[in-house]
Protein backbone atom coordinates (compact mmCIF):
# COMPACT_ATOMS: atom_id res chain seq x y z
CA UNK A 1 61.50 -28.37 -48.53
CA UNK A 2 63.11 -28.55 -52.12
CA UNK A 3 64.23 -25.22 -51.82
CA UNK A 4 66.09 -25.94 -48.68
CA UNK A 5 67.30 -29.46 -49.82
CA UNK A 6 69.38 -27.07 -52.66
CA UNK A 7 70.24 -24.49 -50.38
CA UNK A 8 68.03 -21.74 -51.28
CA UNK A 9 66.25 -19.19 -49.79
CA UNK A 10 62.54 -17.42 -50.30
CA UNK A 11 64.93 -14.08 -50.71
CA UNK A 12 66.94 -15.70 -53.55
CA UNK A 13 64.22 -17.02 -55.85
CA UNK A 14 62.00 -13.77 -55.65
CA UNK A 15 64.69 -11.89 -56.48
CA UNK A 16 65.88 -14.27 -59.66
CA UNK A 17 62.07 -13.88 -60.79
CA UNK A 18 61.58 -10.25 -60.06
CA UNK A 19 65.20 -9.70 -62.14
CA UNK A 20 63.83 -12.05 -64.97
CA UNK A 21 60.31 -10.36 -65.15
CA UNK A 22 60.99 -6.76 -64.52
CA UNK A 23 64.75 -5.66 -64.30
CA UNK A 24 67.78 -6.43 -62.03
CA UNK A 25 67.30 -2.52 -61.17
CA UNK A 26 64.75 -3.56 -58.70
CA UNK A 27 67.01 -5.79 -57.00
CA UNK A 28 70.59 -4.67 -57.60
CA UNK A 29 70.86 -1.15 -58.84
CA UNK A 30 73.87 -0.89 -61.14
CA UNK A 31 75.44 2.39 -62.51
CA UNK A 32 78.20 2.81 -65.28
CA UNK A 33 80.18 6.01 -65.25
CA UNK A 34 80.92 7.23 -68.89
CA UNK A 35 84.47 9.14 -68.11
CA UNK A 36 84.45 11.65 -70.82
CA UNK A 37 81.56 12.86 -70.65
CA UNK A 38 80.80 12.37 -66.53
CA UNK A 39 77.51 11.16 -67.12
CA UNK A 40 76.46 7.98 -65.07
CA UNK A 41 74.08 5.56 -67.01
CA UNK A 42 72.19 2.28 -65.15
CA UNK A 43 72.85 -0.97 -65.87
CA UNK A 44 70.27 -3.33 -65.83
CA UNK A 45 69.33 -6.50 -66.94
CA UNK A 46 66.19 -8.12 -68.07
CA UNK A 47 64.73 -11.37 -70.20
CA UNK A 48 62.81 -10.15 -73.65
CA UNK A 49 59.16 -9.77 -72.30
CA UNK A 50 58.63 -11.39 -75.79
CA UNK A 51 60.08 -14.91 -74.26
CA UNK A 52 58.40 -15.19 -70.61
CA UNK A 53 55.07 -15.09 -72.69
CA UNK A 54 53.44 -18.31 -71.24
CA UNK A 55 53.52 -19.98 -67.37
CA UNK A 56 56.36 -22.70 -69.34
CA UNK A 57 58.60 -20.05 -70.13
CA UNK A 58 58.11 -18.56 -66.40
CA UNK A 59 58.86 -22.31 -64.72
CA UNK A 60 62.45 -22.13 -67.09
CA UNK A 61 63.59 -18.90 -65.39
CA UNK A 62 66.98 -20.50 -63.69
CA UNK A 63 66.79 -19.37 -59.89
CA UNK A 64 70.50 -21.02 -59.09
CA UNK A 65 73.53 -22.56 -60.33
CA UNK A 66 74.68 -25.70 -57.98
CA UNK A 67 77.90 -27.22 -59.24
CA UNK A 68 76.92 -26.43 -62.77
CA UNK A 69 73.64 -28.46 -62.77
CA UNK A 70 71.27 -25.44 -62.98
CA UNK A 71 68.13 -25.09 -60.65
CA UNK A 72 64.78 -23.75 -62.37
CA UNK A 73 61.61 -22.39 -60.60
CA UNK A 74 59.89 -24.98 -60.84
CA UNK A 75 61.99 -27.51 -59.58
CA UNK A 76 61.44 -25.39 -56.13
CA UNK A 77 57.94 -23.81 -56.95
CA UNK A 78 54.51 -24.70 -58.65
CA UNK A 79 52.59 -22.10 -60.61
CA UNK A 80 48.27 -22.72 -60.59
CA UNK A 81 46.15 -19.33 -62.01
CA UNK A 82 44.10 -17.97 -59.77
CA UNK A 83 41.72 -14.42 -59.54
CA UNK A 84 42.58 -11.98 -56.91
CA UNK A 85 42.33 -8.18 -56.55
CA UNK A 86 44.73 -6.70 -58.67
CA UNK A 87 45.04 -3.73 -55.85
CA UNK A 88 44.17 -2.94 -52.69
CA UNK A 89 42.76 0.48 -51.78
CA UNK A 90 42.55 1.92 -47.88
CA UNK A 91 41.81 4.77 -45.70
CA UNK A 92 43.07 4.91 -42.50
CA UNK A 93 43.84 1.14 -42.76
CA UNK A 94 40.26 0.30 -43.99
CA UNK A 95 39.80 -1.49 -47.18
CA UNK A 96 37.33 0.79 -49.51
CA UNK A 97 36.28 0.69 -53.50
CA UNK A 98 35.80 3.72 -54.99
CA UNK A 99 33.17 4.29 -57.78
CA UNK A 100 32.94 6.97 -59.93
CA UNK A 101 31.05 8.87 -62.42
CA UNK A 102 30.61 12.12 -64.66
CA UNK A 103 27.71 14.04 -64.44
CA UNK A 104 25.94 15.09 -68.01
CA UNK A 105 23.19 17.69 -68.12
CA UNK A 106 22.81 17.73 -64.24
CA UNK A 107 24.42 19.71 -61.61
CA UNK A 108 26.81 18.46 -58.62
CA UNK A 109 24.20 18.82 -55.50
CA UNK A 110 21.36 17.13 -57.70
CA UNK A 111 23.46 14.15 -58.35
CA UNK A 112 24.59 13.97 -54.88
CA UNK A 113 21.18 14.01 -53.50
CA UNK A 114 20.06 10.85 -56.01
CA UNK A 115 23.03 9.06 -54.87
CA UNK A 116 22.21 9.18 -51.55
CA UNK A 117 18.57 8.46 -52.40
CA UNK A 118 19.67 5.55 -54.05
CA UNK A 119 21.96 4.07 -50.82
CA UNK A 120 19.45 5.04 -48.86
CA UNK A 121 17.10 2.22 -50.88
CA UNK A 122 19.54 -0.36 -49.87
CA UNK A 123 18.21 -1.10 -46.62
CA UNK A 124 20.09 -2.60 -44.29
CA UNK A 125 24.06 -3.43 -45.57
CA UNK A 126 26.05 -6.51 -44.96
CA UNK A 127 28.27 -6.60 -41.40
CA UNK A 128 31.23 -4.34 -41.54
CA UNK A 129 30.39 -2.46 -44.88
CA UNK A 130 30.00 1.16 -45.38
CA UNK A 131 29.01 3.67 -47.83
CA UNK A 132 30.84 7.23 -48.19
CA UNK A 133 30.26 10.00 -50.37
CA UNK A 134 33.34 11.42 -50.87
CA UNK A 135 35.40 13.93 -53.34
CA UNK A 136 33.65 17.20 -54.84
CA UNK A 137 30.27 15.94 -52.69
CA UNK A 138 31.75 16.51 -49.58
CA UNK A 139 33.05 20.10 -50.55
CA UNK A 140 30.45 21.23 -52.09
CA UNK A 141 28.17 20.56 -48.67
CA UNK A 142 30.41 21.59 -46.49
CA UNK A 143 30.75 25.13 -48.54
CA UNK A 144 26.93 25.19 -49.04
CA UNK A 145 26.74 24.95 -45.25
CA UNK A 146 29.44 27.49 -44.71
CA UNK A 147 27.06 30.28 -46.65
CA UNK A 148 24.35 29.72 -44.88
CA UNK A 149 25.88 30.29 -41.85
CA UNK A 150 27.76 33.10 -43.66
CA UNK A 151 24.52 34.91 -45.00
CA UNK A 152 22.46 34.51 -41.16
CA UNK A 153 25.82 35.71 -39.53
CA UNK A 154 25.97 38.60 -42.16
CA UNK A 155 22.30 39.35 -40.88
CA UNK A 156 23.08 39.17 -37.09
CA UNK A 157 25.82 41.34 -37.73
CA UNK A 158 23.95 43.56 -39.68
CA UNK A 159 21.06 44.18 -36.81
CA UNK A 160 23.10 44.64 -34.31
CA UNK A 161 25.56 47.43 -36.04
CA UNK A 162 21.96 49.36 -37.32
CA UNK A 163 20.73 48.53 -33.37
CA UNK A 164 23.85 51.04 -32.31
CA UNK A 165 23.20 53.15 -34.91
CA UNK A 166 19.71 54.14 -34.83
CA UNK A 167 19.56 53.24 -31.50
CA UNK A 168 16.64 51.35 -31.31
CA UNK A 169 15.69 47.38 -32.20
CA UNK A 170 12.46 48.36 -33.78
CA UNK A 171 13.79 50.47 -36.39
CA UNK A 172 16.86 47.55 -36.91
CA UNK A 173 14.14 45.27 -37.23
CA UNK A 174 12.38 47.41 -40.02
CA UNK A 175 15.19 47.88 -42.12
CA UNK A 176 15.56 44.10 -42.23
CA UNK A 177 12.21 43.45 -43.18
CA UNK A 178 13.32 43.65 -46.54
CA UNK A 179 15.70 40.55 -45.93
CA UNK A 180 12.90 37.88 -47.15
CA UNK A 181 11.89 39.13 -49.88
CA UNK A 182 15.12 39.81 -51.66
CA UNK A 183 16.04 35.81 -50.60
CA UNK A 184 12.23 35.07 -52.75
CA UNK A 185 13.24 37.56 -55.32
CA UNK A 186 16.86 35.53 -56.37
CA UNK A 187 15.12 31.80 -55.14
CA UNK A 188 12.04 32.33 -57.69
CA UNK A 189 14.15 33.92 -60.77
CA UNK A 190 17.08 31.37 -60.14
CA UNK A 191 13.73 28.61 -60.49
CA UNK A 192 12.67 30.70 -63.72
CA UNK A 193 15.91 30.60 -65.34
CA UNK A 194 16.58 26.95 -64.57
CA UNK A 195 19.59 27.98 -62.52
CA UNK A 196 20.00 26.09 -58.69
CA UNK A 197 20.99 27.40 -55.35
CA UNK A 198 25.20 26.89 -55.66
CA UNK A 199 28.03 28.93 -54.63
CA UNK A 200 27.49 31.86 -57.45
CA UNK A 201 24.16 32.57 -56.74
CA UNK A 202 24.93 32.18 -52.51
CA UNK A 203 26.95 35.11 -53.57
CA UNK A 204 24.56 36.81 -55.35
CA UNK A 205 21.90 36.54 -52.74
CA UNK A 206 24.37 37.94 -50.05
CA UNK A 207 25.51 40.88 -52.61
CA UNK A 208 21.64 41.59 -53.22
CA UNK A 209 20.48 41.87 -49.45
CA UNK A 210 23.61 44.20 -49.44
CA UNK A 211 22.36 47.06 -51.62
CA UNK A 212 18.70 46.03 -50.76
CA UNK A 213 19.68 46.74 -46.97
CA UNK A 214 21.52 50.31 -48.11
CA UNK A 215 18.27 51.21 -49.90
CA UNK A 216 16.29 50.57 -46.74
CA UNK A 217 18.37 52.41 -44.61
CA UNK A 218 18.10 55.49 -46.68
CA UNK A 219 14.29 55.32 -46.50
CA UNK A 220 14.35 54.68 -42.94
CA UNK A 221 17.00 57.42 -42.23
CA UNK A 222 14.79 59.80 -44.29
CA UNK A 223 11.19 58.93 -42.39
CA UNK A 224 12.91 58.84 -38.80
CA UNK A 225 14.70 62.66 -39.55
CA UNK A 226 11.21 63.69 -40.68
CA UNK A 227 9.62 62.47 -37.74
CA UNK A 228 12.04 64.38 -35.75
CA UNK A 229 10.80 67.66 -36.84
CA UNK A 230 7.34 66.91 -36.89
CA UNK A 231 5.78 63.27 -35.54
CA UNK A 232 2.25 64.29 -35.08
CA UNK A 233 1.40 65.35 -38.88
CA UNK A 234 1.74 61.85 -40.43
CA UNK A 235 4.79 63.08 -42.43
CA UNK A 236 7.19 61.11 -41.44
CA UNK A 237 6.58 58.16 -44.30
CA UNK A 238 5.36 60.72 -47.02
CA UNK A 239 8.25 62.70 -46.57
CA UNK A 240 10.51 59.81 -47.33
CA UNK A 241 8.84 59.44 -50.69
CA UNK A 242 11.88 61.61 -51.41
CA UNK A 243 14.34 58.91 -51.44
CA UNK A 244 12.30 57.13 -54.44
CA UNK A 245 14.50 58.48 -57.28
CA UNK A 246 17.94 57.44 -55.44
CA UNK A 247 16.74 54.24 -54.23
CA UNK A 248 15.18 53.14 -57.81
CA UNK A 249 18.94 54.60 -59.63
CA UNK A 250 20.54 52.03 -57.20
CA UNK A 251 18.57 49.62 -57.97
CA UNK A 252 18.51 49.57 -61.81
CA UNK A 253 22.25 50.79 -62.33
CA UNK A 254 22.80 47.29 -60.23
CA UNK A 255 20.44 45.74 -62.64
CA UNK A 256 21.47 46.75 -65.72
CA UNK A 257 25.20 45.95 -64.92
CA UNK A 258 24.37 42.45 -63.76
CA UNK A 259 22.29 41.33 -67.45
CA UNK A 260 25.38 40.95 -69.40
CA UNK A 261 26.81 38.62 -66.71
CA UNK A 262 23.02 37.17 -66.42
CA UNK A 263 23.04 36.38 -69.99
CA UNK A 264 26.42 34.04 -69.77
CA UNK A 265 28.43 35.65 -72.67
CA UNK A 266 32.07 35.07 -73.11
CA UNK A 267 33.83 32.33 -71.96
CA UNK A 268 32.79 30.49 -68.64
CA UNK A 269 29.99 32.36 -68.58
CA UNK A 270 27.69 29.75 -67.69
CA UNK A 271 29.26 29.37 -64.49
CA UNK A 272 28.66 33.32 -63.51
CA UNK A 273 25.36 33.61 -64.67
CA UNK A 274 23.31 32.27 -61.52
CA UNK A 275 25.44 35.44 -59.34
CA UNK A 276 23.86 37.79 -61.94
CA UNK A 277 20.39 35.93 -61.98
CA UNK A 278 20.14 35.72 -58.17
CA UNK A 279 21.25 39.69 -57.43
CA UNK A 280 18.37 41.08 -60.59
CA UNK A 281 16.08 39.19 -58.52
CA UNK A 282 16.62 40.22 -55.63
CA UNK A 283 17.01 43.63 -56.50
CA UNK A 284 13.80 43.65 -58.42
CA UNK A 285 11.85 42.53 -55.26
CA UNK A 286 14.31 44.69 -52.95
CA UNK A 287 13.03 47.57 -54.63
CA UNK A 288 9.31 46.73 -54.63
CA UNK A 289 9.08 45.81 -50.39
CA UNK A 290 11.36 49.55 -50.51
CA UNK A 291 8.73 51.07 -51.77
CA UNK A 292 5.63 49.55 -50.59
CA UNK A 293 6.07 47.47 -47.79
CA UNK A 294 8.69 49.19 -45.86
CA UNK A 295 6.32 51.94 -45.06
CA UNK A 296 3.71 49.82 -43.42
CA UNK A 297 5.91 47.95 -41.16
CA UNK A 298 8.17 51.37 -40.31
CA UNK A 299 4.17 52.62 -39.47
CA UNK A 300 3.00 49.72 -37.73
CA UNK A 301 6.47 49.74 -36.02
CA UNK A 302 7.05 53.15 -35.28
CA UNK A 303 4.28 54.94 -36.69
CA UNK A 304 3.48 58.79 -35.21
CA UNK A 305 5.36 58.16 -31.90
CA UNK A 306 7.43 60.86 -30.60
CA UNK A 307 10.94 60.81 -31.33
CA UNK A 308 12.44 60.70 -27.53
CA UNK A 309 16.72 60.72 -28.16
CA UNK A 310 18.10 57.84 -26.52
CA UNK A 311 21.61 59.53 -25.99
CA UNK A 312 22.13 60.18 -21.90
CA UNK A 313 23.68 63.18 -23.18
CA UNK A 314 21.27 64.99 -25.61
């Protein structure tokens, strides 16, 4: 009503204060072209922050000029302190609060699964509120759950494609027999070593059951070629005892390349090291089922049978 009574509008007296307390740049941008040198420079003006240091000084801060007979704030305006939210955050016009913390001596998906631990504790929350875990907690799942489903597809893929090769589901089956125990082979030295199941060693697990699955197939390859020439004598998994000096090279050149990376030396190495760990692992096991298991489920699965070709044009 005062304001009106002297003519002046909401629009006018936030603009005198936001030109006394910030800069007349906010509300009239002024620029001042310097001729000779054809550089343009802004003009603005401003009170000394050192004066508007109290709520007095603020209620002196002249917001018109009627007739001469000047008009201050708060002739118009009343000033009380008061607490409010400083800022207002929002997703997707939802009001949130973000908290956030560093992590010492503890890895990402440890924390993550404490937090949610702890919000799980809370029981039942207050009408309308939520709890999200968001940032590096929602990548890191969502990648986790990507290699998983990377490393079974990988496996899929990799029966079928031996299925058309050898023509035959047992013999796909046998050469991926192996498959578990190169997974316990990197999961139990990763728990030795005090490294955890993250991206790295996802990628050493999948490089592992790589070479362990080459190694198989040249076993198999060798027993089924024997068997070929002569399936009644029992040969067929003896014979492929032949393959033990290639397979076991394989094996320990892979080895002996991954312990520097294993160790963590240089640089950063920290981060590699659980790839390293998690392929000499599964190597180490790859090469033992190779050797001694292989043979008693290729037996049990194929055993003396004859060899009948499956081509309908042998």
């Amino acid at each position: 009503m005062k304001a009106g009574k002297l003519g002046l509008t909401v629009d006018q007296i936030s603009k005198s204060i936001v030109t006394s307390t910030s800069s007349s740049r906010f509300t009239q941008p002024n620029y001042w072209l310097d001729k000779n040198t054809g550089t343009a420079y802004q003009i603005q003006v401003e009170y000394p922050q050192y004066k508007l240091n109290s709520a007095d000084q603020l209620e002196l801060i002249p917001v018109a000029n009627n007739a001469g007979n000047p008009v201050y704030l708060r002739d118009v305006a009343s000033l009380k302190k008061i607490t409010m939210p400083g800022e207002y955050d929002r997703i997707n016009m939802q009001r949130f609060i973000t908290l956030t913390a560093n992590i010492h001596n503890k890895d990402l998906g440890t924390a993550v699964k404490e937090v949610k631990k702890t919000i799980a504790s809370l029981g039942n929350l207050a009408h309308g509120v939520k709890i999200m875990v968001r940032g590096q907690a929602d990548l890191l799942s969502q990648t986790m759950i990507e290699l998983r489903s990377g490393l079974l597809i990988a496996i899929v893929v990799i029966f079928l494609m031996l299925a058309i090769n050898f023509q035959s589901f047992r013999l796909s089956f046998s050469v991926l027999s192996i498959i578990p125990a190169v997974i316990s082979g990197s999961v139990l030295l990763l728990l030795l070593t005090g490294k955890t199941l993250n991206i790295q060693s996802y990628m050493g697990i999948i490089m592992a059951v790589g070479v362990a699955v080459s190694n198989a197939i040249l076993f198999v390859t060798n027993a089924e070629s024997n068997r070929i020439k002569d399936h009644a004598s029992g040969y067929a998994v003896i014979g492929a005892y032949n393959r033990i000096r290639p397979i076991l090279m394989t094996s320990l050149a892979m080895i002996a390349g991954m312990i520097p990376m294993a160790i963590g030396l240089g640089e950063g190495g920290e981060q590699t090291a659980p790839l390293a760990v998690a392929v000499i692992g599964g190597l180490v096991f790859s090469a033992i089922s190779t050797l001694m298991f292989l043979p008693i489920v290729y037996n049990r699965l194929i055993g003396n049978k004859s060899y009948i070709n499956p081509s309908l044009d042998p």
